[in-house]
Protein backbone atom coordinates (compact mmCIF):
# COMPACT_ATOMS: atom_id res chain seq x y z
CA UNK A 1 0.00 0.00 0.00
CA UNK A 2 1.40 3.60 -1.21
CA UNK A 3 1.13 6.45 1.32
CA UNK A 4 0.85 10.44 0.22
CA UNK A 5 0.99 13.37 1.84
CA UNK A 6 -0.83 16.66 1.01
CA UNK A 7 -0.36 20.11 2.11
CA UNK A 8 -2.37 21.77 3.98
CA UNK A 9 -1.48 26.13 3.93
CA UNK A 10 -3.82 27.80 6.23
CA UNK A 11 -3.14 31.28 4.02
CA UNK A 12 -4.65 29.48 1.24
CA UNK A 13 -7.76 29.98 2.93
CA UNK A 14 -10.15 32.54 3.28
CA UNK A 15 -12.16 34.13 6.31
CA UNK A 16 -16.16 33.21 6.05
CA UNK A 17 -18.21 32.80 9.19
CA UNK A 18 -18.71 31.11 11.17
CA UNK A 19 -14.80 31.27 11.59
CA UNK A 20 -12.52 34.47 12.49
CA UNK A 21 -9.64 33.49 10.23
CA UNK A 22 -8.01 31.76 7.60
CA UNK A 23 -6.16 29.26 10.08
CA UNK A 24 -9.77 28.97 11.76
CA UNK A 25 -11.52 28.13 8.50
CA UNK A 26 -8.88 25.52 7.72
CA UNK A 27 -9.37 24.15 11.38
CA UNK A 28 -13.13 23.72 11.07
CA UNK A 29 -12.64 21.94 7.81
CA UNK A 30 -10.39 19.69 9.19
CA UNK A 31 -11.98 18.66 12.56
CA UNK A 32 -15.13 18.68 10.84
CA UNK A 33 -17.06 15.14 12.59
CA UNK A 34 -17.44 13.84 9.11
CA UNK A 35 -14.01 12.42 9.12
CA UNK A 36 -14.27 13.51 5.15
CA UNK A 37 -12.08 15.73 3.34
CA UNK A 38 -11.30 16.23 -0.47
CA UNK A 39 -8.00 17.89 -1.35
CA UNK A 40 -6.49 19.07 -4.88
CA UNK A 41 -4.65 16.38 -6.33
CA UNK A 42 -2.43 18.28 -8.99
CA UNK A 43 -0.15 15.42 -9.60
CA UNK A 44 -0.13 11.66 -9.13
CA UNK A 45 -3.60 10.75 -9.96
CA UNK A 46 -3.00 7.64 -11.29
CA UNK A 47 -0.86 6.15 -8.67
CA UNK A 48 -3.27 7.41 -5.89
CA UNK A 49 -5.35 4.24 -5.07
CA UNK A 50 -8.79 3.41 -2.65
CA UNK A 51 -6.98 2.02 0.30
CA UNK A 52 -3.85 4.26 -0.11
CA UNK A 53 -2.60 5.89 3.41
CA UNK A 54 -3.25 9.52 3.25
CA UNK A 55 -1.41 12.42 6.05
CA UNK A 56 -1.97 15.94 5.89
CA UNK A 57 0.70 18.62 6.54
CA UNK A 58 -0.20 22.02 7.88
CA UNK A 59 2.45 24.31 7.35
CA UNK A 60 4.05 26.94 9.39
CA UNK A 61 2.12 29.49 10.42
CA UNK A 62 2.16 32.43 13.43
CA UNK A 63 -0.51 30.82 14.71
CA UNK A 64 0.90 27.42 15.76
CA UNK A 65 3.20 24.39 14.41
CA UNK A 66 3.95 22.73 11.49
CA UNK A 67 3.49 18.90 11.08
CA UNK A 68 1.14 15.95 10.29
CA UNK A 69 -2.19 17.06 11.47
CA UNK A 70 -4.50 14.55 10.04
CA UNK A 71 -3.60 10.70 8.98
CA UNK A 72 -6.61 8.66 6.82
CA UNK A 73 -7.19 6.51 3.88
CA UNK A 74 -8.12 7.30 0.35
CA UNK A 75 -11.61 6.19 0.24
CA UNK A 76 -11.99 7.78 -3.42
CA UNK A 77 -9.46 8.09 -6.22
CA UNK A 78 -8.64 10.93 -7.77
CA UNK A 79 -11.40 12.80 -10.03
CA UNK A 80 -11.64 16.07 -11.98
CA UNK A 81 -14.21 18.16 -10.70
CA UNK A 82 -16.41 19.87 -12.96
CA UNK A 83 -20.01 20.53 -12.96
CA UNK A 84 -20.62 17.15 -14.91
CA UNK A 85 -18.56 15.24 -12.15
CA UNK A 86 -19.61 17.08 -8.67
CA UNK A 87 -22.42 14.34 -8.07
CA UNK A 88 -20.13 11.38 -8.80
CA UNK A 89 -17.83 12.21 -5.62
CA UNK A 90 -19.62 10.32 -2.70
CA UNK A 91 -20.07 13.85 -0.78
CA UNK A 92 -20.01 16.83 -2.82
CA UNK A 93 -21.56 18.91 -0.01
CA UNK A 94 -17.65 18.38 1.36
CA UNK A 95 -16.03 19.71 -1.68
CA UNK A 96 -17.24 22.98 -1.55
CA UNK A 97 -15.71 24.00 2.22
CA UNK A 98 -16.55 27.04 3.70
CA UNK A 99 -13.25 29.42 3.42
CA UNK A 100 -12.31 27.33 0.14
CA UNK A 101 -11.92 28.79 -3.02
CA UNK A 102 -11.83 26.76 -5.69
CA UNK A 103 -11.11 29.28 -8.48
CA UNK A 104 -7.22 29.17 -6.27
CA UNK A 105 -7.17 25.75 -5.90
CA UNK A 106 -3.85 24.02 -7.08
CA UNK A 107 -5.96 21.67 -9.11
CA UNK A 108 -9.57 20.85 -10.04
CA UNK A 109 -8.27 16.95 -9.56
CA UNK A 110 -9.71 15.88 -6.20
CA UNK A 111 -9.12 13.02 -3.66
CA UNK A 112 -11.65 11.81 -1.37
CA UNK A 113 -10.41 10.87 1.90
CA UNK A 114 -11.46 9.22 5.32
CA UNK A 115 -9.33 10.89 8.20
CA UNK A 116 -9.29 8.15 10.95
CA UNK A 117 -6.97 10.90 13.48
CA UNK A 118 -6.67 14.65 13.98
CA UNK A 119 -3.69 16.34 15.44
CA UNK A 120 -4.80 19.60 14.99
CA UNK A 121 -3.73 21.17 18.54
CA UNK A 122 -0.26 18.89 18.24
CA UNK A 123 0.66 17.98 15.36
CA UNK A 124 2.44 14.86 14.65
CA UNK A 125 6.49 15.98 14.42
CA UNK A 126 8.82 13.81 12.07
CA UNK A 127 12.13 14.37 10.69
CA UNK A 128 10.95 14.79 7.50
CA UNK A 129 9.01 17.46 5.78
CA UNK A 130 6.23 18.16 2.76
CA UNK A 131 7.00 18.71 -0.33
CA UNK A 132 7.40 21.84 -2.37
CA UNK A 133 4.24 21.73 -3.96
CA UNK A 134 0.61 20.19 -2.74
CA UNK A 135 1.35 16.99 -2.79
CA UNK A 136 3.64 13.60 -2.58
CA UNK A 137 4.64 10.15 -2.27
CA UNK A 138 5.78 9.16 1.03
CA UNK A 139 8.96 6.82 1.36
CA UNK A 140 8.12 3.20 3.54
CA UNK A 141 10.74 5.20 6.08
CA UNK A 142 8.78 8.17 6.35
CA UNK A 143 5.30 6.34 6.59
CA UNK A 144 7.01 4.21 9.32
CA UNK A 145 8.33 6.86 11.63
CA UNK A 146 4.90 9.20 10.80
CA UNK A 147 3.06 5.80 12.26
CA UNK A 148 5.49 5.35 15.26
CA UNK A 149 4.66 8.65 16.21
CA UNK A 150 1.12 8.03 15.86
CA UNK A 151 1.49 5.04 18.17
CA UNK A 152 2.83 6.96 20.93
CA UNK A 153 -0.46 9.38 21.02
C-alpha cells in the first residue's frame, strides 16, 4: 500500500463565518465530525489508489506548528471536478468548504479521503518534511516513523 501526503497552507484559505480566520476556516474543515475531506490532487492521480494511506501537513504558520495534522485513507481516487462530475464524488456537499476557493485551488483533480486521526492542537512531528508543492509520495521510512509517532499518542 502507497502512502501520500498533502499540504495543507492555512493562508490558502479565506475568512467566512462562522470562523474568524483563515487558520480557523482551515481548522473547522479539518476537525469537521465527518471524518471527510477532499484535497487538490495536482499530480499523481493515477498512482493514488482506494486504500492508499493519506497524512496531511499544515504548514508553518504564526498561529501554531507545522506537522502531520491529520492521517486517513483514500476512500476515493482521484477525479476532476467539474459541474458534470460534482455528483459522482460520494459527498459533494464536502467539496465545496466554507473558506475554500476553488477558483485558487492548485488543481480541479480531487481526492476523497477518510481521516481516521486529527492532530490539529499537536501535530504529529517527524524528521521529515512536505513537499514543495501540494502533494507527494511518502517513502516506507517516512510512513514508518509518521506511524510510530502516531502510536505513541
Amino acid at each position: 500500500m502507497a502512502a501520500f501526503m498533502w499540504n495543507a497552507n492555512p493562508e490558502k484559505w479565506n475568512v467566512v463565518p462562522p470562523s474568524t480566520d483563515s487558520w480557523e476556516a482551515l481548522k473547522n474543515y479539518v476537525v469537521d465530525g465527518s471524518n471527510y475531506v477532499y484535497w487538490s490532487t495536482p499530480v499523481l492521480q493515477k498512482a493514488i489508489k482506494v486504500g492508499d494511506r493519506a497524512f496531511i501537513w499544515r504548514t508553518k504558520s504564526p498561529n501554531g506548528a507545522s506537522g502531520i495534522i491529520a492521517v486517513g485513507h483514500i476512500t476515493e481516487s482521484p477525479r476532476q471536478l467539474s459541474a458534470a462530475t460534482k455528483t459522482l464524488f460520494k459527498l459533494p456537499e464536502r467539496i465545496a468548504a466554507a473558506g475554500w476557493s476553488e477558483s485558487e485551488a492548485p488543481s480541479p483533480w480531487k481526492t476523497g479521503i477518510r481521516t481516521d486521526r486529527v492532530f490539529w492542537n499537536a501535530p504529529l512531528q517527524v524528521r521529515f518534511t512536505a513537499s514543495q508543492g501540494t502533494l507527494r509520495r511518502l517513502t516506507d521510512d517516512e510512513v514508518r516513523e509518521a506511524e510510530s509517532q502516531i502510536l505513541v499518542r
